[in-house]
PDB file of N, CA and C in Angstrom:
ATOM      1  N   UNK A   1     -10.249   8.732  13.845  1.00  0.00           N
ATOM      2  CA  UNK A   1      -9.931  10.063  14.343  1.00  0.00           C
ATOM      3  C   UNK A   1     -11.034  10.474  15.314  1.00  0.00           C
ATOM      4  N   UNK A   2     -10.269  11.166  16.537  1.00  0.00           N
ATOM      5  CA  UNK A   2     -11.479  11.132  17.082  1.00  0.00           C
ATOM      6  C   UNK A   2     -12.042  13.341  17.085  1.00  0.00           C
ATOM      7  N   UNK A   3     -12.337  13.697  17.648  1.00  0.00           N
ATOM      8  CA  UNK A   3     -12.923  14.885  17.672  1.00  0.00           C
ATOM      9  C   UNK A   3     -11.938  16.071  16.959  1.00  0.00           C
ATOM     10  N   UNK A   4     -10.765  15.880  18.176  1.00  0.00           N
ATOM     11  CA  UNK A   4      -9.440  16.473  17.855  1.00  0.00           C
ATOM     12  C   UNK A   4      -8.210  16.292  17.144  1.00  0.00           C
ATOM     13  N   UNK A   5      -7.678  15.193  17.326  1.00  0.00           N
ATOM     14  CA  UNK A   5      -6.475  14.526  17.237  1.00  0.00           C
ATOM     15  C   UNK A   5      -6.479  13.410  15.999  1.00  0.00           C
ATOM     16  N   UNK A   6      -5.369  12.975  15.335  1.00  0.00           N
ATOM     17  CA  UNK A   6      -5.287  11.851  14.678  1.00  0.00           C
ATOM     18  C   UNK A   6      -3.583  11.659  14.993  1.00  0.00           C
ATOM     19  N   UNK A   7      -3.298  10.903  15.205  1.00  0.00           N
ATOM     20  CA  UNK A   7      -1.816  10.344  15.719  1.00  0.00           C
ATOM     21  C   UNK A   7      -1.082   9.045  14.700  1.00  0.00           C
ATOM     22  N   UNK A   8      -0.172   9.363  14.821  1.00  0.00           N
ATOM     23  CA  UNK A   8       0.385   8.218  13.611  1.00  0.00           C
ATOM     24  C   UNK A   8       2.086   7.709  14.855  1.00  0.00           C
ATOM     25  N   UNK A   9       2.129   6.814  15.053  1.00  0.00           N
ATOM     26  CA  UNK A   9       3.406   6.353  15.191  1.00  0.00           C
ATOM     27  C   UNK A   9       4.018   5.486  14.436  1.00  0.00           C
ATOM     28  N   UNK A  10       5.335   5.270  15.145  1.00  0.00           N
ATOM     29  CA  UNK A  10       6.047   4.515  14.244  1.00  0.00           C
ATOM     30  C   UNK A  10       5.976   3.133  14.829  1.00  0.00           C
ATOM     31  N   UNK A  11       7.342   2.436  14.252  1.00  0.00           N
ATOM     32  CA  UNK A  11       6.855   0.664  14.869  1.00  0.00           C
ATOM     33  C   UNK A  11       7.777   0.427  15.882  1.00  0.00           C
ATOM     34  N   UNK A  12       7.959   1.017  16.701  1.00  0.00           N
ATOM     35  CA  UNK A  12       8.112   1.064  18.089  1.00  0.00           C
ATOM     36  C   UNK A  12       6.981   1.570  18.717  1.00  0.00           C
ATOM     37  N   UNK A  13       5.938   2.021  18.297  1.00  0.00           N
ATOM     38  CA  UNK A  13       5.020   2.384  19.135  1.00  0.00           C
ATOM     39  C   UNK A  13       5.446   3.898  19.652  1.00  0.00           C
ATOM     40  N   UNK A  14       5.647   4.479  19.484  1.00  0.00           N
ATOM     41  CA  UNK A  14       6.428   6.022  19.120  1.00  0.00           C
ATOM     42  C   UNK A  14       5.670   7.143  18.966  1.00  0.00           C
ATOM     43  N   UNK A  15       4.376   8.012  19.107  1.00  0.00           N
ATOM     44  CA  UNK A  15       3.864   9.100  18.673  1.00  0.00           C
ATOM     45  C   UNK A  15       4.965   9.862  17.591  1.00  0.00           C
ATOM     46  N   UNK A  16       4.801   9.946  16.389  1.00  0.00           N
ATOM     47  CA  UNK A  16       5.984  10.887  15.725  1.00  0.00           C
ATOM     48  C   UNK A  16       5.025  11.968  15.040  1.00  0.00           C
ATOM     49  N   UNK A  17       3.288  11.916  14.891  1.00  0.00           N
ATOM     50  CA  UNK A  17       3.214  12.974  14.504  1.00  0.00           C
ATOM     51  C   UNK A  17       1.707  12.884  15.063  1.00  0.00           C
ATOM     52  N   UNK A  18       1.192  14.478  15.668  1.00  0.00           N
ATOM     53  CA  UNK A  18      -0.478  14.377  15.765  1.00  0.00           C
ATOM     54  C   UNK A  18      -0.743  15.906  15.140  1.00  0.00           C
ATOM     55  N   UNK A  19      -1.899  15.303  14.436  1.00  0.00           N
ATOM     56  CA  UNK A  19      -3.014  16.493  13.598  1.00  0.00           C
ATOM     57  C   UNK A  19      -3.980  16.966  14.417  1.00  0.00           C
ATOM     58  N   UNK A  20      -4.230  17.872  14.592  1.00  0.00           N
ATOM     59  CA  UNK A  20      -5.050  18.837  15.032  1.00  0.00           C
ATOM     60  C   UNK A  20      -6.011  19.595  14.481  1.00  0.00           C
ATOM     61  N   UNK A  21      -6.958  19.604  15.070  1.00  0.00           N
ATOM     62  CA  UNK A  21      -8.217  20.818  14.185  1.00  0.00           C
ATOM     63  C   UNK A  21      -7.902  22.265  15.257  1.00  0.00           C
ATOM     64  N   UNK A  22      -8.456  23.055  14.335  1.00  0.00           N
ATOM     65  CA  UNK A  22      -8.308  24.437  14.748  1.00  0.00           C
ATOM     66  C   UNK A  22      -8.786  24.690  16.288  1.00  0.00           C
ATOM     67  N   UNK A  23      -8.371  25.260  17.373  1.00  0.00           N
ATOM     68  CA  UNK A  23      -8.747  25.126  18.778  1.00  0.00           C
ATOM     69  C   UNK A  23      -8.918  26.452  19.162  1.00  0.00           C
ATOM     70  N   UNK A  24      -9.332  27.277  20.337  1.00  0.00           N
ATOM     71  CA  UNK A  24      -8.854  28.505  20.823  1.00  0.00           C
ATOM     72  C   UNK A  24      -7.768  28.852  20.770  1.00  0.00           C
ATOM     73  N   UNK A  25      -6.564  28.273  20.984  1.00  0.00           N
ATOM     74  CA  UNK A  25      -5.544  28.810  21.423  1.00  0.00           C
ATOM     75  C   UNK A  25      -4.741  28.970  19.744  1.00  0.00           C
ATOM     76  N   UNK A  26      -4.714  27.836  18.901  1.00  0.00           N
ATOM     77  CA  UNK A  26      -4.510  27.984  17.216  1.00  0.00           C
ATOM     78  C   UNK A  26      -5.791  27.894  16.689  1.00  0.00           C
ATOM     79  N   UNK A  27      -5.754  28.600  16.199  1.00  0.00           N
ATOM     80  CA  UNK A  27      -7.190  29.076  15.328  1.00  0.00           C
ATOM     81  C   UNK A  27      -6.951  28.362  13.697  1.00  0.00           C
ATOM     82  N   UNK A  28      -6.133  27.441  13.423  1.00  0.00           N
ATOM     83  CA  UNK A  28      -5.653  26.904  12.463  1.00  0.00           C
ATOM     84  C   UNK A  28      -5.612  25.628  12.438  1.00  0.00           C
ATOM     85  N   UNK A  29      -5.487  24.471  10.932  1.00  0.00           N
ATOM     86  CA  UNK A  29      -5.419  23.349  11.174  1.00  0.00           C
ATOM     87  C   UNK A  29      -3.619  23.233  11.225  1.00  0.00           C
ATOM     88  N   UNK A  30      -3.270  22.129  12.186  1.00  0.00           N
ATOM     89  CA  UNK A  30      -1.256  22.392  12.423  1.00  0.00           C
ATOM     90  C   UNK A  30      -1.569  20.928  12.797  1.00  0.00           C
ATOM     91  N   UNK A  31      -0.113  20.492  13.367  1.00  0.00           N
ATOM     92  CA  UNK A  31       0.478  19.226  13.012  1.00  0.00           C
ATOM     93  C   UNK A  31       1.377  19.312  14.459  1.00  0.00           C
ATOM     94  N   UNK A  32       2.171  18.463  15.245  1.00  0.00           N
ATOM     95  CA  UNK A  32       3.191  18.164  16.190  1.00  0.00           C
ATOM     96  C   UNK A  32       4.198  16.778  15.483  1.00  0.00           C
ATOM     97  N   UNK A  33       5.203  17.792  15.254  1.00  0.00           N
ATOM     98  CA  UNK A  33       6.551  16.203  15.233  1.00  0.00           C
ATOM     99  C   UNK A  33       7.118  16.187  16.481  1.00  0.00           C
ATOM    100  N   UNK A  34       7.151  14.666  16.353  1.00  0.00           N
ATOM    101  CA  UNK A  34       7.964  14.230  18.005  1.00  0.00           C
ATOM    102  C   UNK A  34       9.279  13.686  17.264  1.00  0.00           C
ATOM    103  N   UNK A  35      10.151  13.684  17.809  1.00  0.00           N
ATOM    104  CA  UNK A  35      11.614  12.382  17.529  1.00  0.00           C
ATOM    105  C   UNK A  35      11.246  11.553  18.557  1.00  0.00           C
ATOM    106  N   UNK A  36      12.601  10.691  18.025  1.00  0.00           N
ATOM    107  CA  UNK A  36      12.145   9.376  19.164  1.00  0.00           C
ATOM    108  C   UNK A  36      12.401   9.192  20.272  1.00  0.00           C
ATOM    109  N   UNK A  37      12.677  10.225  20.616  1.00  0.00           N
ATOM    110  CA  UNK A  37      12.491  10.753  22.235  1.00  0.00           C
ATOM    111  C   UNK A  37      11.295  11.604  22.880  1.00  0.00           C
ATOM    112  N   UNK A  38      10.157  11.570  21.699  1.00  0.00           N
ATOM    113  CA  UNK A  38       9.002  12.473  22.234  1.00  0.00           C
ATOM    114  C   UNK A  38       9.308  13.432  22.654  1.00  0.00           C
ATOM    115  N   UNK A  39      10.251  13.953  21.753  1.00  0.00           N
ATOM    116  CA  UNK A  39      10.638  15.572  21.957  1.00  0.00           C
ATOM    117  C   UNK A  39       9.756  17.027  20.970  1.00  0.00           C
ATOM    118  N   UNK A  40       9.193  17.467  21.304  1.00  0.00           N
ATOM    119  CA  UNK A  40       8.397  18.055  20.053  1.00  0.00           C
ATOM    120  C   UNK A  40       9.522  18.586  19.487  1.00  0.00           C
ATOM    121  N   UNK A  41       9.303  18.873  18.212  1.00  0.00           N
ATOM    122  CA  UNK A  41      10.106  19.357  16.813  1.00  0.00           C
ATOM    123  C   UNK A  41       9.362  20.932  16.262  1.00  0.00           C
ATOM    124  N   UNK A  42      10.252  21.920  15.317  1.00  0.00           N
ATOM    125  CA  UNK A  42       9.645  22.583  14.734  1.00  0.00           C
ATOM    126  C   UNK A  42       9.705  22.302  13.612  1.00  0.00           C
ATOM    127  N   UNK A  43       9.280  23.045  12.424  1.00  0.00           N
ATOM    128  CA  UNK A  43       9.513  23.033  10.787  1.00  0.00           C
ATOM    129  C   UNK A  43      10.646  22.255  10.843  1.00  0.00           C
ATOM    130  N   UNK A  44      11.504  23.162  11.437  1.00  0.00           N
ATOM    131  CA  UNK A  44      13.260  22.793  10.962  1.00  0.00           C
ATOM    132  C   UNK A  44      13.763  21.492  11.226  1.00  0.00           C
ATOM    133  N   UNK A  45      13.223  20.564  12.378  1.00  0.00           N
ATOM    134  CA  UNK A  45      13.194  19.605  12.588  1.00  0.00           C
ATOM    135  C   UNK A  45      14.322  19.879  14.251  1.00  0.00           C
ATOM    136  N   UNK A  46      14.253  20.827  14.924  1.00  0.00           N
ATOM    137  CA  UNK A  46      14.903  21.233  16.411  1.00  0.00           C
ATOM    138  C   UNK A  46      13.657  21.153  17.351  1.00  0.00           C
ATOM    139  N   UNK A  47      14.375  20.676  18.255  1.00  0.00           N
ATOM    140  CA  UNK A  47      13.625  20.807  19.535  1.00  0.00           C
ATOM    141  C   UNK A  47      13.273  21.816  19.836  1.00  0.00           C
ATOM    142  N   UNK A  48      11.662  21.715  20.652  1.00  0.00           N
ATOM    143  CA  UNK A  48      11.199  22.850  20.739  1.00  0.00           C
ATOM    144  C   UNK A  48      10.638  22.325  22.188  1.00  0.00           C
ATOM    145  N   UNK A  49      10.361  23.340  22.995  1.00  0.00           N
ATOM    146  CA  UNK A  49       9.633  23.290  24.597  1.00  0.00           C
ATOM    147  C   UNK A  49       8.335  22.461  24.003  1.00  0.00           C
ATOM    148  N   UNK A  50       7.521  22.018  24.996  1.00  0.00           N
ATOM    149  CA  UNK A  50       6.426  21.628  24.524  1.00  0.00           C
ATOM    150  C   UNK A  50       5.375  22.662  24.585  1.00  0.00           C
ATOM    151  N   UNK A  51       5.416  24.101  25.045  1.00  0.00           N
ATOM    152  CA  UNK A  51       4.475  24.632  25.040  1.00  0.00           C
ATOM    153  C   UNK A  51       4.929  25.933  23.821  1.00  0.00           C
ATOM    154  N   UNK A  52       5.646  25.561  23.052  1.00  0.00           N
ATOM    155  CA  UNK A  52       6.045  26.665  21.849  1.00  0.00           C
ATOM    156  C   UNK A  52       5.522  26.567  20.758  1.00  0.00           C
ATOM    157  N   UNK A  53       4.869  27.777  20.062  1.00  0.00           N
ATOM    158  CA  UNK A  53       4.424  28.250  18.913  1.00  0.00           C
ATOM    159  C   UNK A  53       5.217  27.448  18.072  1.00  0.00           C
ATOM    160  N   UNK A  54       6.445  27.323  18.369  1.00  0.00           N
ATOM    161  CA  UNK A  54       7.360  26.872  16.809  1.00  0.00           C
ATOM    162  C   UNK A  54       6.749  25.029  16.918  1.00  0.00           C
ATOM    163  N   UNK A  55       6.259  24.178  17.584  1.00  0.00           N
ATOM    164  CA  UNK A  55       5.505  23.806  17.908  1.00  0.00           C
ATOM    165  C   UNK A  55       4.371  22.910  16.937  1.00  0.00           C
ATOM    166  N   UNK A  56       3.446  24.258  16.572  1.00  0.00           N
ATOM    167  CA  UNK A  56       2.509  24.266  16.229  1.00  0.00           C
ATOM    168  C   UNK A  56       2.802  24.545  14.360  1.00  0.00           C
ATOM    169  N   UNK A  57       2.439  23.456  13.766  1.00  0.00           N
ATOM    170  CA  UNK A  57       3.143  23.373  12.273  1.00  0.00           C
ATOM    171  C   UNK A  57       1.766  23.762  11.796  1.00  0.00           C
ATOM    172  N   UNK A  58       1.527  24.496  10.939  1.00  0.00           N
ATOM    173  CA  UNK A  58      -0.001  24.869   9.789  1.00  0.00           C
ATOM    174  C   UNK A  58      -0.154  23.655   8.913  1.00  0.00           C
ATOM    175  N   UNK A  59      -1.234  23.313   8.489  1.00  0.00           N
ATOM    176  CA  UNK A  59      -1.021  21.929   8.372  1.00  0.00           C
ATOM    177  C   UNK A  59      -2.231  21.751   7.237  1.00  0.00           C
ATOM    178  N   UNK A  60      -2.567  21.716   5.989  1.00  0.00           N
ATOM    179  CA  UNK A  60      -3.839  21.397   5.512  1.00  0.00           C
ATOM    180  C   UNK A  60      -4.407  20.113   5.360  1.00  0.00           C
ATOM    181  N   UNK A  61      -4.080  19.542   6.177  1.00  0.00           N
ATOM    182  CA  UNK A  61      -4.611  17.895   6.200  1.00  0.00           C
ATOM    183  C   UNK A  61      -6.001  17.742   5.729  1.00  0.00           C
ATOM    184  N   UNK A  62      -6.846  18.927   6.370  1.00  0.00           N
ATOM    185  CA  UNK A  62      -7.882  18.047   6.455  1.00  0.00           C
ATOM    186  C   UNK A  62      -8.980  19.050   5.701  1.00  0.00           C
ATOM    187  N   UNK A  63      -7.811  19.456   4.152  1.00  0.00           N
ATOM    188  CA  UNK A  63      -8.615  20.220   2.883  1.00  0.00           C
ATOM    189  C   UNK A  63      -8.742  21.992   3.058  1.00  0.00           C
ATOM    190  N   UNK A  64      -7.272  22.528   3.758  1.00  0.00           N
ATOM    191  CA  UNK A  64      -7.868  23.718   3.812  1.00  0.00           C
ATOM    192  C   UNK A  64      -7.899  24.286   5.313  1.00  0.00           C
ATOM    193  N   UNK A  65      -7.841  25.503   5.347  1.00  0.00           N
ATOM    194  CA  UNK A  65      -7.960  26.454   6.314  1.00  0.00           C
ATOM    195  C   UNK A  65      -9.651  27.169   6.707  1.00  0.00           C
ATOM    196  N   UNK A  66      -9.695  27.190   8.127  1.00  0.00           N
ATOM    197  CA  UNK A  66     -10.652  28.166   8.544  1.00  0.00           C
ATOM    198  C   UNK A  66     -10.660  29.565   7.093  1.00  0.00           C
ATOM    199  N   UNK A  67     -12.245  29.703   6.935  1.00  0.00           N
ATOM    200  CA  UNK A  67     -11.964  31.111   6.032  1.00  0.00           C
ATOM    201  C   UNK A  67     -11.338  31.099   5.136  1.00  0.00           C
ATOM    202  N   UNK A  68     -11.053  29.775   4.433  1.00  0.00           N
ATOM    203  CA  UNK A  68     -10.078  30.081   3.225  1.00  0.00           C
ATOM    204  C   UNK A  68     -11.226  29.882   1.834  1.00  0.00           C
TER     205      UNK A  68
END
């Protein structure tokens, strides 16, 4: 993992999911699903723009929230 990011694909070589640490813009630890069209996903599993909140999944990967 490097600073920001940890990425997992599938076996096509696929991005289907990247973890995130808390940034300016989400102040939270969150998550990105892609389908296999590198389409970002929300919760619900629908396409979402790539620059949308629905987007940005809350995510405790990595033990927990800022302030918690």
């Amino acid at each position: 993992m490097n600073d920001r990011f940890y990425h997992l694909y599938d076996e096509n070589g696929v991005r289907r999911f990247r973890f995130d640490r808390p940034d300016k813009d989400t102040p939270y630890y969150h998550m990105h699903v892609y389908d296999e069209n590198k389409q970002l996903l929300d919760i619900n599993g629908n396409r979402v723009d790539e620059s949308s909140p629905d987007g940005h999944i809350k995510s405790n990967y990595l033990g927990g929230q800022p302030n918690e």
